[in-house]
Protein backbone atom coordinates (compact mmCIF):
# COMPACT_ATOMS: atom_id res chain seq x y z
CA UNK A 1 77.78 115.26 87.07
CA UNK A 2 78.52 111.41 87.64
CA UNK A 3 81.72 110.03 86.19
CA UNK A 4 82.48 107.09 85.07
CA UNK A 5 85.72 104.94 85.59
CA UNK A 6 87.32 102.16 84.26
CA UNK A 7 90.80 100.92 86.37
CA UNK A 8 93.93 98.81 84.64
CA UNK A 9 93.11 96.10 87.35
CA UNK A 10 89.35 95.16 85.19
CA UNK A 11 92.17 94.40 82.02
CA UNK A 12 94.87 93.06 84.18
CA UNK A 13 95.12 90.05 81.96
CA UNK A 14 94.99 91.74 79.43
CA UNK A 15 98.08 93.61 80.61
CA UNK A 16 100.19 90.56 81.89
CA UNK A 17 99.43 88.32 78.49
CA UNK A 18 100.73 91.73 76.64
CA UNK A 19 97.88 91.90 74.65
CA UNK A 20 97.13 95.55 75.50
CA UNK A 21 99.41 98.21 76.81
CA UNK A 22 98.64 101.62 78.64
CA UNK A 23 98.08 103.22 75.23
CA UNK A 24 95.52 100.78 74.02
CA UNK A 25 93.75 101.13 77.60
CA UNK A 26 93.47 104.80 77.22
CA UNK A 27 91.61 104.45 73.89
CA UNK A 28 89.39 101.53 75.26
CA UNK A 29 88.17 103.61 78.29
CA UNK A 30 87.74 106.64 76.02
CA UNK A 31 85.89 104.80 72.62
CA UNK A 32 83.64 102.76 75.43
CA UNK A 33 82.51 106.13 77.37
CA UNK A 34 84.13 106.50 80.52
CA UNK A 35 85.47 109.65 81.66
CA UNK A 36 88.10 108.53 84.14
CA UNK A 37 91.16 105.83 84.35
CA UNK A 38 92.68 104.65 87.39
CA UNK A 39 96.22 103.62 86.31
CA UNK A 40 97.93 99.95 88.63
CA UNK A 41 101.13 100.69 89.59
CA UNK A 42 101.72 96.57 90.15
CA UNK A 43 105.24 95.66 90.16
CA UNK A 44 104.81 91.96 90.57
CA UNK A 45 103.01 91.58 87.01
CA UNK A 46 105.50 93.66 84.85
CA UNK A 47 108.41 95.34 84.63
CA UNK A 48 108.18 99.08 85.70
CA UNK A 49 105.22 100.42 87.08
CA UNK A 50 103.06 97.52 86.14
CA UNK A 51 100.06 98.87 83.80
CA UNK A 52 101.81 102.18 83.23
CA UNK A 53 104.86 100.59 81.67
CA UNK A 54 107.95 102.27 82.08
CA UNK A 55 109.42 104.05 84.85
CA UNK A 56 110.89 106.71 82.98
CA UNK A 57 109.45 110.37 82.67
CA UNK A 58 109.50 110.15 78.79
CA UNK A 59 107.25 107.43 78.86
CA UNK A 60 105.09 108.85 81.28
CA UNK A 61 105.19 112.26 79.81
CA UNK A 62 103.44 110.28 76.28
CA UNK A 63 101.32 108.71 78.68
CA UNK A 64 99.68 111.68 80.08
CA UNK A 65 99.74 113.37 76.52
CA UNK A 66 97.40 110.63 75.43
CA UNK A 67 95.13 110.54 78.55
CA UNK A 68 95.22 114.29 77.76
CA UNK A 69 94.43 114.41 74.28
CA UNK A 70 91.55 111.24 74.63
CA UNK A 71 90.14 114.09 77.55
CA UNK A 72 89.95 111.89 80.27
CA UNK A 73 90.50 112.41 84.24
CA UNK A 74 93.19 110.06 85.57
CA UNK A 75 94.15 108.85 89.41
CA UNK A 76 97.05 106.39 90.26
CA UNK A 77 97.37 103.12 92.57
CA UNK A 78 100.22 101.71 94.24
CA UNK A 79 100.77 99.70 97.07
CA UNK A 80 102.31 100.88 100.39
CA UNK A 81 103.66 104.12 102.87
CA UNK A 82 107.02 104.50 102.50
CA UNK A 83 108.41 107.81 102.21
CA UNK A 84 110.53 106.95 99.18
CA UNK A 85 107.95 105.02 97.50
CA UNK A 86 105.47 107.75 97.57
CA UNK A 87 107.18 110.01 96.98
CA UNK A 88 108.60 108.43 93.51
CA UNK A 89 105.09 107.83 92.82
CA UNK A 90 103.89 111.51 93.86
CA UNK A 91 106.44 112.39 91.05
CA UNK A 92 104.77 109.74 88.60
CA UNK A 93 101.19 110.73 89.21
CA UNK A 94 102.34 114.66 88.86
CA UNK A 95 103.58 114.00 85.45
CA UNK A 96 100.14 111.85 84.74
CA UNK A 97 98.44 115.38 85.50
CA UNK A 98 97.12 113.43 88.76
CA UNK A 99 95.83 114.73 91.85
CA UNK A 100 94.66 111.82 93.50
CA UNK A 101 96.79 108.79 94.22
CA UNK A 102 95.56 105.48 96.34
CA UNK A 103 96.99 103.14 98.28
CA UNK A 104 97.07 101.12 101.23
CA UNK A 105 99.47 100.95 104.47
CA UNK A 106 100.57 97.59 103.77
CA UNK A 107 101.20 97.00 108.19
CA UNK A 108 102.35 92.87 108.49
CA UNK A 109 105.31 91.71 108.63
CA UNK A 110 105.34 89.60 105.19
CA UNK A 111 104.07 92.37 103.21
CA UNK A 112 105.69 93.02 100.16
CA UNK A 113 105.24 93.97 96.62
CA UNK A 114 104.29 90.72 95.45
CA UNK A 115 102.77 89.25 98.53
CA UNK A 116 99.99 90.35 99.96
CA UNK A 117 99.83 88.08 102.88
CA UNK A 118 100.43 89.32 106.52
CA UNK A 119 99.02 89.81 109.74
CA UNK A 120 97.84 93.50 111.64
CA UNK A 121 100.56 95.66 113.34
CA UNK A 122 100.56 98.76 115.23
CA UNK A 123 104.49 99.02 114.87
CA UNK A 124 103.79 99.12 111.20
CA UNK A 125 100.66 101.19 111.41
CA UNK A 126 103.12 103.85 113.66
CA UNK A 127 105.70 103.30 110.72
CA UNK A 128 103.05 104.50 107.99
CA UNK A 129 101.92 107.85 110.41
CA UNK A 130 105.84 108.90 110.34
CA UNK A 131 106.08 108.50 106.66
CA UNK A 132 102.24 110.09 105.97
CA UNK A 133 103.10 113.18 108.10
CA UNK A 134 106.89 113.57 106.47
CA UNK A 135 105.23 113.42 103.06
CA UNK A 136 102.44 115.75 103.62
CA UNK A 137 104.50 118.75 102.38
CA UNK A 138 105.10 117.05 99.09
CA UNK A 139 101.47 116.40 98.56
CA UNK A 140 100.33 119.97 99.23
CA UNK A 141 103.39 121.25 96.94
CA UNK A 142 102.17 118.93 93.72
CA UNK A 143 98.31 119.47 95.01
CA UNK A 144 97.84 115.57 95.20
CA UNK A 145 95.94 113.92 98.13
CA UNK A 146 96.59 110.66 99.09
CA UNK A 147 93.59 108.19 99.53
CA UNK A 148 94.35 105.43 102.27
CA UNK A 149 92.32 102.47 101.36
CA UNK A 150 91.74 99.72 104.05
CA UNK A 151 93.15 96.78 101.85
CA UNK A 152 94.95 94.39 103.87
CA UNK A 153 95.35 93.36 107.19
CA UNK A 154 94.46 96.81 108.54
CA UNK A 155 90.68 97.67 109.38
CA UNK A 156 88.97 100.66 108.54
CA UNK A 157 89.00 101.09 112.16
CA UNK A 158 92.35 101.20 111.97
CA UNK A 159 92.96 103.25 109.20
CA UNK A 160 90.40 105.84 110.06
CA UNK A 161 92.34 106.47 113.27
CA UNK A 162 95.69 106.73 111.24
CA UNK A 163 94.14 109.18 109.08
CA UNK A 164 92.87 111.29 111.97
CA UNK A 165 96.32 111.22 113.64
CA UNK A 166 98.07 112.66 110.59
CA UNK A 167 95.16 115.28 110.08
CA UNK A 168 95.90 116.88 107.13
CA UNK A 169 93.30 117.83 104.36
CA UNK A 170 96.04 116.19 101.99
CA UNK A 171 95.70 112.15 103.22
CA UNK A 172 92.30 111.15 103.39
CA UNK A 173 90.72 107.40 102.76
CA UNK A 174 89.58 105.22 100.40
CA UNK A 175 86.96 102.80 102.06
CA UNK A 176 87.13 99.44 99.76
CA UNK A 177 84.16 97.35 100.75
């Protein structure tokens, strides 16, 4: 059965201007028909974890009681490799009853949370296969794969070959054309 999915990014200005918040989203994606959200973790438009709001498990524990209660499937977004990071986000999109969360390696230099500007590095790309292979564990514990989308500076070339070095059915990719 196709499903259909609406992500925070298509009401991003809705988000910044605060004229809707992650509860209001979750009732527009249900009352309009689609069966899935993908929730933008964004922290240079809002305090927290950007569309999500809050970055405390209460919060996100009445998050995923709505998403639950409106019946819809839900996958997370964020924004770089870093064993910390995903791992604090792992946690995030286990208590959003997740099992899919996306991002991208994030490889140049300048790359940061709010700039997305930078140019290709295999030091960086070598960075993001040590912290992919130390997090695998975590992934198969919570049952959450990691998509790796080719966003940036990176190629799908180039992520395709990081994928297949860390070769685990738990990090797979997300190609963005």
């Amino acid at each position: 059965m196709l499903k259909f999915g609406l992500e925070t990014e298509c009401c991003h200005l809705s988000f910044q201007n605060k004229r809707m918040d992650i509860f209001q989203f979750i009732d527009f994606a249900a009352d309009t028909g689609f069966d899935v959200i993908n929730v933008i973790e964004k922290r240079n438009l809002q305090e927290g974890l950007g569309a999500l709001g809050k970055d405390n498990p209460e919060h996100i524990k009445k998050v995923a009681q709505k998403i639950k209660e409106r019946g819809l499937y839900v996958s997370v977004d964020t924004r770089g490799t870093s064993f910390e990071h995903l791992s604090h986000m792992l946690d995030v999109a286990d208590m959003l009853g997740a099992d899919l969360l996306r991002t991208f390696v994030m490889v140049g230099n300048s790359f940061s949370h709010t700039n997305l500007v930078g140019e290709f590095s295999q030091e960086g790309m070598d960075q993001a296969y040590e912290y992919l292979k130390k997090i695998v564990p975590l992934c198969e514990k919570k049952r959450i794969k990691l998509a790796i989308e080719n966003h940036c500076a990176e190629t799908m070339t180039e992520v395709m070959d990081l994928i297949n070095r860390v070769d685990s059915r738990w990090v797979g990719v997300l190609f963005d054309y």
